[in-house]
Protein backbone atom coordinates (compact mmCIF):
# COMPACT_ATOMS: atom_id res chain seq x y z
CA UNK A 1 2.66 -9.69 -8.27
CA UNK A 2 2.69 -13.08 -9.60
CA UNK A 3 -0.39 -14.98 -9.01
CA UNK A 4 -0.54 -18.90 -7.46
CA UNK A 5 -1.41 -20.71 -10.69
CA UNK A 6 2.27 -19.12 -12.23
CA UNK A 7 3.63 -20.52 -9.08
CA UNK A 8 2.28 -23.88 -10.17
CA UNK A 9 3.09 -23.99 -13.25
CA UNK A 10 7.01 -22.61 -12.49
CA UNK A 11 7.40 -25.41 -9.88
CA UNK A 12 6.07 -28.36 -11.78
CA UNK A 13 8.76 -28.93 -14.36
CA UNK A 14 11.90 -28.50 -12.89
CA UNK A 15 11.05 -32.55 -10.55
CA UNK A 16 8.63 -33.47 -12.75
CA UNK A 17 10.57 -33.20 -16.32
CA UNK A 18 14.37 -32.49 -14.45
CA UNK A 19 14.65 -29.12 -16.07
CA UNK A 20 17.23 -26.73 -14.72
CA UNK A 21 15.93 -23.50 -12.94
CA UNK A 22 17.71 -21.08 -15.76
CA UNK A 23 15.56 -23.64 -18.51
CA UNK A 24 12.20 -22.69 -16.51
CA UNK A 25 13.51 -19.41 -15.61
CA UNK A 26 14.08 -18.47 -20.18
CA UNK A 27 10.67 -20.52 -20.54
CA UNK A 28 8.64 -18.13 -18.58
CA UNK A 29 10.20 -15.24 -19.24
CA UNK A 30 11.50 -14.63 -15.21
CA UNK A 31 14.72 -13.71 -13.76
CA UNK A 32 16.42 -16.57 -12.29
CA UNK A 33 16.18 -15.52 -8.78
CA UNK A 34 12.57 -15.50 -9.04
CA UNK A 35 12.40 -18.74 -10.00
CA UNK A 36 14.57 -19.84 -7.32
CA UNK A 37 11.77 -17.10 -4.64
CA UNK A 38 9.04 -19.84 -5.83
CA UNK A 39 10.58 -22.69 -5.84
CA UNK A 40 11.21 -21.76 -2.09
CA UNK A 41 8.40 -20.34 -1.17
CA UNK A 42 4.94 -22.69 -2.20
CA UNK A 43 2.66 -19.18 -2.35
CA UNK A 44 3.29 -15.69 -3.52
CA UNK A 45 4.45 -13.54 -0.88
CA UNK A 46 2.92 -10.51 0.17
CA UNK A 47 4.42 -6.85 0.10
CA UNK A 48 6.19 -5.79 3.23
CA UNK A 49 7.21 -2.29 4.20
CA UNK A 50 11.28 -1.74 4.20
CA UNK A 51 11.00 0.72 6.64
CA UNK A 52 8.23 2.04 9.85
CA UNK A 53 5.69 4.17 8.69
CA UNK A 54 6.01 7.94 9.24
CA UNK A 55 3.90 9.79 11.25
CA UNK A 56 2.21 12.95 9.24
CA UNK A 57 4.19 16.24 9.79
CA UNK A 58 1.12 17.87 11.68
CA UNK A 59 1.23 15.34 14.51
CA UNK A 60 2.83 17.09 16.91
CA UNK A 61 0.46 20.06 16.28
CA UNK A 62 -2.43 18.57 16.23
CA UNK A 63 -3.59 20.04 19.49
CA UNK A 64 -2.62 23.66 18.88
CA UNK A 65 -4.38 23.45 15.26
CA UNK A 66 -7.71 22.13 17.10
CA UNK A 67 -7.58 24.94 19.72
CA UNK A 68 -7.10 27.28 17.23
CA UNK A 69 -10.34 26.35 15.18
CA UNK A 70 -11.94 26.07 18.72
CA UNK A 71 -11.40 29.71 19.42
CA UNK A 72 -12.44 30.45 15.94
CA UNK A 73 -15.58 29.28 16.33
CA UNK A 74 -16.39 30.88 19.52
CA UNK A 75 -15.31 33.86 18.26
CA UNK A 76 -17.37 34.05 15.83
CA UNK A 77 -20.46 36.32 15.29
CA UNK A 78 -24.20 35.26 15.01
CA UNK A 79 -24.63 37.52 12.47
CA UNK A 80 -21.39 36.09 10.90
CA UNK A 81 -22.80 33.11 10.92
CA UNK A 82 -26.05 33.94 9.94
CA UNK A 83 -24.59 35.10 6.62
CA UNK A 84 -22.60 32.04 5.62
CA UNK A 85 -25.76 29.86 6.52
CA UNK A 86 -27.82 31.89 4.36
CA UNK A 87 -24.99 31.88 1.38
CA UNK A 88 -24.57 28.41 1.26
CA UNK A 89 -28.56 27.46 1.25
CA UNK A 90 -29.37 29.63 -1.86
């Protein structure tokens, strides 16, 4: 990501001093096309997603998963539960 000052200082010579883009473009070291991107565009652009974002794979599940845990819990014993309580606070 180039930052606003490099946009600056890439715009500034080629009206100012007449230089040609590939001159500014071998100056600083950037591939011609990007100094044609900031000559076009004043600031730096941000990123932007090629393509929608994908829902997780577990989506569709989600409910079954929760009623699953759900039953778990009910089914489980006070004495089971007892234990783990006292297992984790020692």
């Amino acid at each position: 990501m180039y930052t606003v000052e490099l946009y600056a200082r890439v715009q500034r010579p080629i009206p100012v001093a007449g230089k040609s883009r590939r001159a500014v473009a071998r100056e600083f070291r950037l591939a011609p096309k990007t100094v044609s991107n900031m000559l076009e565009y004043s600031m730096p652009l941000g990123h932007r997603r090629q393509q929608r974002m994908r829902r997780p794979k577990l989506d569709p599940w989600q409910g079954v998963i929760d009623a699953i845990l759900e039953g778990d819990q009910q089914r489980a014993t006070s004495s089971a539960r007892s234990f783990v309580a006292f297992a984790f606070c020692v």
